[in-house]
C-alpha atoms as a PDB file:
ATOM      1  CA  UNK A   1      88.597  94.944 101.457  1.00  0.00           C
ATOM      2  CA  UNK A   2      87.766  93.283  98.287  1.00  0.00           C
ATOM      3  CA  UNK A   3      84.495  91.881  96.788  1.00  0.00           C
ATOM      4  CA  UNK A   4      83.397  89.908  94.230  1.00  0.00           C
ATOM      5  CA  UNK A   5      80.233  88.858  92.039  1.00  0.00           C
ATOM      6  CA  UNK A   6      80.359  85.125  91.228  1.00  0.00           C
ATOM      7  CA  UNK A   7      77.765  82.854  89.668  1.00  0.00           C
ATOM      8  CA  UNK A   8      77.393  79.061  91.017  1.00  0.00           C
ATOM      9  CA  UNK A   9      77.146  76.112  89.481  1.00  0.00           C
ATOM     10  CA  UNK A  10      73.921  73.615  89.950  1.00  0.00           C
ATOM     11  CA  UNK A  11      74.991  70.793  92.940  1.00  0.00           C
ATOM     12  CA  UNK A  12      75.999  68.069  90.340  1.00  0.00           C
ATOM     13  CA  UNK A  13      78.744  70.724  88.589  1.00  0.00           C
ATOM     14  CA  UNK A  14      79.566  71.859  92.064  1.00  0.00           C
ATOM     15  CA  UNK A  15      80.535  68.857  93.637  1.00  0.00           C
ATOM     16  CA  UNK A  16      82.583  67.258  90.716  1.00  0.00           C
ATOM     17  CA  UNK A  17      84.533  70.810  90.888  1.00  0.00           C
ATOM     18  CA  UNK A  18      85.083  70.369  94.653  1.00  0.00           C
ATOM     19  CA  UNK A  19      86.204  66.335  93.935  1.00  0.00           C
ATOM     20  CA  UNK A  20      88.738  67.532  91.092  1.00  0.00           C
ATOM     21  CA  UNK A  21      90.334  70.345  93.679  1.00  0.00           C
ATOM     22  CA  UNK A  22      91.289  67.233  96.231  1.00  0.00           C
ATOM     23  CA  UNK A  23      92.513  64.993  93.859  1.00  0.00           C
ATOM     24  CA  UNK A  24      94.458  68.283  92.647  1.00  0.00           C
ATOM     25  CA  UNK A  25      95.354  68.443  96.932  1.00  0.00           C
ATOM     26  CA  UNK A  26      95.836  64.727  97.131  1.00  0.00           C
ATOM     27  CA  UNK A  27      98.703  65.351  94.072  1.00  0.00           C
ATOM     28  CA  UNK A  28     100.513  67.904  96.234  1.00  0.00           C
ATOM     29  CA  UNK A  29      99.036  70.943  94.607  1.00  0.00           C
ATOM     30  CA  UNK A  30      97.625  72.933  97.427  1.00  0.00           C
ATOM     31  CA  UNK A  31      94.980  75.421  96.671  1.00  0.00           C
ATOM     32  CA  UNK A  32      93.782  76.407 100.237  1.00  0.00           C
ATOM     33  CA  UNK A  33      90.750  77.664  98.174  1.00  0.00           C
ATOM     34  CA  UNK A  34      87.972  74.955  99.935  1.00  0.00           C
ATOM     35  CA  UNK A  35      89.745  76.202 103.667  1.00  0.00           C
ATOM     36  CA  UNK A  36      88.631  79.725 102.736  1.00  0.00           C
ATOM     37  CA  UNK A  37      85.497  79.271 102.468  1.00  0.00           C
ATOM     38  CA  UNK A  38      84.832  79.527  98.487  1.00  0.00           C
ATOM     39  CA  UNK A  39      82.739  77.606  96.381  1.00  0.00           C
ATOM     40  CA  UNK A  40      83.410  76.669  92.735  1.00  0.00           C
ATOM     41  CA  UNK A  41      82.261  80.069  90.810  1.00  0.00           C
ATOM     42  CA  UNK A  42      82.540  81.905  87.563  1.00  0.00           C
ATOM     43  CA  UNK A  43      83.581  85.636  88.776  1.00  0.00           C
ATOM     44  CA  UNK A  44      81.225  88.317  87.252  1.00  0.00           C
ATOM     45  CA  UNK A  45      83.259  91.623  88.720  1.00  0.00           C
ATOM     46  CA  UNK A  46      86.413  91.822  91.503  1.00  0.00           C
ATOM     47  CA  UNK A  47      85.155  94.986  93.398  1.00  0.00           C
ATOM     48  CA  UNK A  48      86.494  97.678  96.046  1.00  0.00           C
ATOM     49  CA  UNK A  49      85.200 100.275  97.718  1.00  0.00           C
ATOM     50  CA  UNK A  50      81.935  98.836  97.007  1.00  0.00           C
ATOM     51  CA  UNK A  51      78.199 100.032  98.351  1.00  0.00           C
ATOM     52  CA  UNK A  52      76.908  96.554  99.480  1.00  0.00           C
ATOM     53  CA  UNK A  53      73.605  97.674  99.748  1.00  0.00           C
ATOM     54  CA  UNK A  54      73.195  99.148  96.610  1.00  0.00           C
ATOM     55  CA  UNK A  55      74.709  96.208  95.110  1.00  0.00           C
ATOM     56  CA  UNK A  56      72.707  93.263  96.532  1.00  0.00           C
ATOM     57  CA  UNK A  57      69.948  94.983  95.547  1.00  0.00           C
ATOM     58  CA  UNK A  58      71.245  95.437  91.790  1.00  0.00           C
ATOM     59  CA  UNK A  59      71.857  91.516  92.205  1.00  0.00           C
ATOM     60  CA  UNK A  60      68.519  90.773  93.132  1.00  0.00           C
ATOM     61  CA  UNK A  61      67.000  92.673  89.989  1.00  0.00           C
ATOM     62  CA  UNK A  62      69.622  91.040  88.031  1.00  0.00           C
ATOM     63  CA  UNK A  63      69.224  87.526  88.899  1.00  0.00           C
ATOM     64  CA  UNK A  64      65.458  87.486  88.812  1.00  0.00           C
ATOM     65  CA  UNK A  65      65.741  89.059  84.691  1.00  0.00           C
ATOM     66  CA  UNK A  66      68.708  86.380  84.080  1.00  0.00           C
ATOM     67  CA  UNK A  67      67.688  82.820  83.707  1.00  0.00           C
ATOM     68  CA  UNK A  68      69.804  79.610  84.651  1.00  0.00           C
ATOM     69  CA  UNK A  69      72.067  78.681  81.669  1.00  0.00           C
ATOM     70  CA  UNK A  70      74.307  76.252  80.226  1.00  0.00           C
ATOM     71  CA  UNK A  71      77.560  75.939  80.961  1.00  0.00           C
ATOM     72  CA  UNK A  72      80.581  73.918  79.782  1.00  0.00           C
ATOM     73  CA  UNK A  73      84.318  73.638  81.667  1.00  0.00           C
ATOM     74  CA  UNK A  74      86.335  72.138  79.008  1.00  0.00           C
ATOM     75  CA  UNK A  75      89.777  73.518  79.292  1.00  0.00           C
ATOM     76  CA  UNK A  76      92.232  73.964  81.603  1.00  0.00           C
ATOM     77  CA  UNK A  77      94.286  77.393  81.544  1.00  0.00           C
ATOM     78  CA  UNK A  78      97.056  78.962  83.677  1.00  0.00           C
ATOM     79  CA  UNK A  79      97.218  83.030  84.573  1.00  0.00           C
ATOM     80  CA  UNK A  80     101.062  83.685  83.876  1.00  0.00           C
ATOM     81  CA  UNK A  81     101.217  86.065  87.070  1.00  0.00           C
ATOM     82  CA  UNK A  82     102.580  86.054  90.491  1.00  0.00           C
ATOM     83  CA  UNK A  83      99.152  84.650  91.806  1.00  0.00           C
ATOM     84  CA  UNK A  84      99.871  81.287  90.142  1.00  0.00           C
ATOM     85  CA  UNK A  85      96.276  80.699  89.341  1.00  0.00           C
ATOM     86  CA  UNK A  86      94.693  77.002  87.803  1.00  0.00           C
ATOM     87  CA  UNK A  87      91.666  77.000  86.107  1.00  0.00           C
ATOM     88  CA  UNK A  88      89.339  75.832  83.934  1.00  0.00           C
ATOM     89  CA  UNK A  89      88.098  77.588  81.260  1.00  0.00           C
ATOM     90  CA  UNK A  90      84.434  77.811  80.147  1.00  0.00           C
ATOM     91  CA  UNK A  91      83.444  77.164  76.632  1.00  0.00           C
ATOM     92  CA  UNK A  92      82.475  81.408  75.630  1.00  0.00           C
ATOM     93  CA  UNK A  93      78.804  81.041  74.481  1.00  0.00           C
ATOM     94  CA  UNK A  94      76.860  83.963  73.279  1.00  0.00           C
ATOM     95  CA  UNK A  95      74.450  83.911  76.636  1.00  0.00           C
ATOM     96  CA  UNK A  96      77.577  83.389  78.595  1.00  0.00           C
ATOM     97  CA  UNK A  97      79.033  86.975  76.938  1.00  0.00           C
ATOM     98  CA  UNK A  98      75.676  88.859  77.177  1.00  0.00           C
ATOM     99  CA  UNK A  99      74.758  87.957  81.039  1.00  0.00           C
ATOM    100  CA  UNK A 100      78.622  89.395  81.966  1.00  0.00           C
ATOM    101  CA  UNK A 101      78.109  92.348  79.420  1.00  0.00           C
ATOM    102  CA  UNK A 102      74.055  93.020  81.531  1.00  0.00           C
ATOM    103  CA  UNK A 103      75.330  92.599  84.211  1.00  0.00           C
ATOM    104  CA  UNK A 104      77.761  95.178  84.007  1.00  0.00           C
ATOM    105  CA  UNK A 105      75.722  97.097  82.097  1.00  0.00           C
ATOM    106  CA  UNK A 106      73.813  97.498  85.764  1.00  0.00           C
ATOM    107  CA  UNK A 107      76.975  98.509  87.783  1.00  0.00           C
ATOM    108  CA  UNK A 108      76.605 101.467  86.246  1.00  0.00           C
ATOM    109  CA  UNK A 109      74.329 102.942  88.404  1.00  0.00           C
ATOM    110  CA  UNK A 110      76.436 101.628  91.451  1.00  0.00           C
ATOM    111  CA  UNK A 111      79.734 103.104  93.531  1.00  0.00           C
ATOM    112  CA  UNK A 112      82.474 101.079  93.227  1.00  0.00           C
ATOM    113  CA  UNK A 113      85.853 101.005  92.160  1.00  0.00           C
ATOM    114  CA  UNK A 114      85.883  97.448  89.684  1.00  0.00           C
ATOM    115  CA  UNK A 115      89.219  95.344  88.868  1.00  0.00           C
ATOM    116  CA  UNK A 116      89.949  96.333  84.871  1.00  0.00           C
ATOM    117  CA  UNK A 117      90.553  92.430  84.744  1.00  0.00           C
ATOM    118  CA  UNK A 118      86.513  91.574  84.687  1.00  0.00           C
ATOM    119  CA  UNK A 119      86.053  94.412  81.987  1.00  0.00           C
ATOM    120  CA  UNK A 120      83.840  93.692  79.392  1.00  0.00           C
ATOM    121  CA  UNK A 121      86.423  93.328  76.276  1.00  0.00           C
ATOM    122  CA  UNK A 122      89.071  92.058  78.363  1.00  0.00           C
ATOM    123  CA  UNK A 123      87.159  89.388  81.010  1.00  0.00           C
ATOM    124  CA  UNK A 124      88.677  86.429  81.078  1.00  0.00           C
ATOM    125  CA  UNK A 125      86.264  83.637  82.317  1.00  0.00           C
ATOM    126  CA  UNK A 126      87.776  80.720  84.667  1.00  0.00           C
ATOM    127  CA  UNK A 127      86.632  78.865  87.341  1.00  0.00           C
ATOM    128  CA  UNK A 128      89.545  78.830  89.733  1.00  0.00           C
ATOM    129  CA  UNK A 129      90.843  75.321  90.803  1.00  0.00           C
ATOM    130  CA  UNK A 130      93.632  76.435  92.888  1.00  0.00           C
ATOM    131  CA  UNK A 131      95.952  79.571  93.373  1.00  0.00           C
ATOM    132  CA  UNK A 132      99.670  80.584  95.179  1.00  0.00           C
ATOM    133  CA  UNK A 133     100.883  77.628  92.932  1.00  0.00           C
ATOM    134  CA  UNK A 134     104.465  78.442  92.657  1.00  0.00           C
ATOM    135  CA  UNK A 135     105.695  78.999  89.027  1.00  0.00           C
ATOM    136  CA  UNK A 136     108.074  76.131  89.858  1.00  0.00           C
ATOM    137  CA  UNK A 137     105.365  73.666  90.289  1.00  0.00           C
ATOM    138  CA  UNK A 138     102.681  75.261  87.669  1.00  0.00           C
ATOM    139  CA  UNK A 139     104.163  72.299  85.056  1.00  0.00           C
ATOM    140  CA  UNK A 140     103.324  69.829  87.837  1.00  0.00           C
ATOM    141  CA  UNK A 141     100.129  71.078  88.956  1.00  0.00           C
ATOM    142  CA  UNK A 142      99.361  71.011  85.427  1.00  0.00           C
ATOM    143  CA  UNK A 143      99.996  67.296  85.070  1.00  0.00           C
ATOM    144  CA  UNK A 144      98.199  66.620  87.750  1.00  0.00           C
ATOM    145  CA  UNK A 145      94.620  68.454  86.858  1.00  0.00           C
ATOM    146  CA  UNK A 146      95.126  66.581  83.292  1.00  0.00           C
ATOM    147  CA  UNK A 147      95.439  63.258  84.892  1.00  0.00           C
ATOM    148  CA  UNK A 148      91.913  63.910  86.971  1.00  0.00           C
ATOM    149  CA  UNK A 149      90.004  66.196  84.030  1.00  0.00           C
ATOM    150  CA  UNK A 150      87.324  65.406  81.534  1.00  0.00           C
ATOM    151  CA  UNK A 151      84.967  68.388  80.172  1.00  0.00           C
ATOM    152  CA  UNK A 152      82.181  68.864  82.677  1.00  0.00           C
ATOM    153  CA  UNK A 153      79.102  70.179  81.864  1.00  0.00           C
ATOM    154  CA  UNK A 154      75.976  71.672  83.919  1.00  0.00           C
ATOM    155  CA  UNK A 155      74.148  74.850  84.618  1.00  0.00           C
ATOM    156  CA  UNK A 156      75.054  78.518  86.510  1.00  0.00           C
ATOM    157  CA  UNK A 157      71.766  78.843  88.999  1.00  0.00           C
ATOM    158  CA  UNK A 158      72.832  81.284  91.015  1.00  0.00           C
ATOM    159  CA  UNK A 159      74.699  84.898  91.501  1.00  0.00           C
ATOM    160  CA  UNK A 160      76.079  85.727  94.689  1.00  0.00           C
ATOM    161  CA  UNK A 161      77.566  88.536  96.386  1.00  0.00           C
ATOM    162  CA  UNK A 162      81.218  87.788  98.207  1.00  0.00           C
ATOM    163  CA  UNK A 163      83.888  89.604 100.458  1.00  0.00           C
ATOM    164  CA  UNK A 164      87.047  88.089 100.824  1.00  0.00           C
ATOM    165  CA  UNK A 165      89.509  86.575 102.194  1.00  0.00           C
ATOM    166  CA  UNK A 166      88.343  84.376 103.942  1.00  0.00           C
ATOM    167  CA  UNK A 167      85.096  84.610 101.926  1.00  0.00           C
ATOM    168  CA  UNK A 168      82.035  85.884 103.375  1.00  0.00           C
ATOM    169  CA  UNK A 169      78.704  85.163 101.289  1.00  0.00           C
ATOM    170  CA  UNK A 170      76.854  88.552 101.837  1.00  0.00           C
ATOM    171  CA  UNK A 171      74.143  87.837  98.925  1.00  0.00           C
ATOM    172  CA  UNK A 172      73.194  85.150  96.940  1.00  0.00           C
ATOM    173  CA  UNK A 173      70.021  85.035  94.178  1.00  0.00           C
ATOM    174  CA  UNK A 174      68.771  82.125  91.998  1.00  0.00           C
ATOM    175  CA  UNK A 175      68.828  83.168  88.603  1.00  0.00           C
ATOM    176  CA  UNK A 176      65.016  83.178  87.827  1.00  0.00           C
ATOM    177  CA  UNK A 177      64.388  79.064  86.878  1.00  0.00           C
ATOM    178  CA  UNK A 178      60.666  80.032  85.134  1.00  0.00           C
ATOM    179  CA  UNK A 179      62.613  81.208  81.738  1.00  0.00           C
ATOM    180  CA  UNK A 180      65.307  78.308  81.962  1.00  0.00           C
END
């Protein structure tokens, strides 16, 4: 069984990431993300073998010492494996490098076994707009998130606690808004 931490975008962000997946669907690029059950998210950690308990609660501490932050999606990047993952890319700010490095900073303390993919020094942050696109039609799925993307811009508000697939939401904090 596999888990993951993810931070959310604020409603606004959300939404206009949910619009550009159907018009990427309505182009014949089928993600099957939105019929799993998983919101637009920035993963923190891909986890197995994981001690839920201990790790909500590490969530909790984490999200009330992390406040809501900036965030900017302005590229759009492709993960040359046999996933055939779309994304977009967000701009790497300093806060957006120290709340992954914190965060995994308090795994530590926690039993699980963690993807080496979300590794501090080798994280690559994405927002996932669709994946099982053939390498075939990668060019074309391209195309088609190019003809429907402009930069977006908003805030991460929340952290959340997942099991997948489908996705299951097992925890989810607001980052603490009173130092936003």
């Amino acid at each position: 069984m596999g888990y993951a931490v993810e931070l959310y975008f604020n409603p606004e962000l959300e939404t206009a990431l949910r619009h550009l997946r159907q018009r990427l669907a309505e182009a014949g690029v089928s993600s099957a993300l939105d019929g799993l059950g998983d919101r637009p998210h920035v993963s923190l950690a891909v986890l197995h073998d994981l001690d839920v308990e201990a790790c909500s609660a590490t969530l909790d501490q984490f999200a009330r010492a992390t406040p809501a932050f900036p965030v900017s999606l302005a590229s759009v990047g492709v993960f040359p494996s046999s996933e055939g993952v779309l994304f977009l890319a967000p701009v790497m700010t300093e806060t957006l490098w120290q709340v992954h490095r914190d965060f995994h900073s308090r795994l530590a303390g926690i039993k699980a076994r963690l993807s080496d993919l979300y590794l501090p020094n080798r994280w690559v942050a994405h927002s996932t707009l669709a994946i099982h696109v053939p390498s075939a039609q990668m060019g074309r799925a391209v195309e088609a998130c190019l003809a429907h993307f402009k930069p977006l811009s908003g805030l991460l508000t929340e952290v959340g606690l997942i099991e997948f697939r489908p996705v299951k939401t097992l925890a989810a904090f607001k980052l603490d808004a009173e130092t936003a």
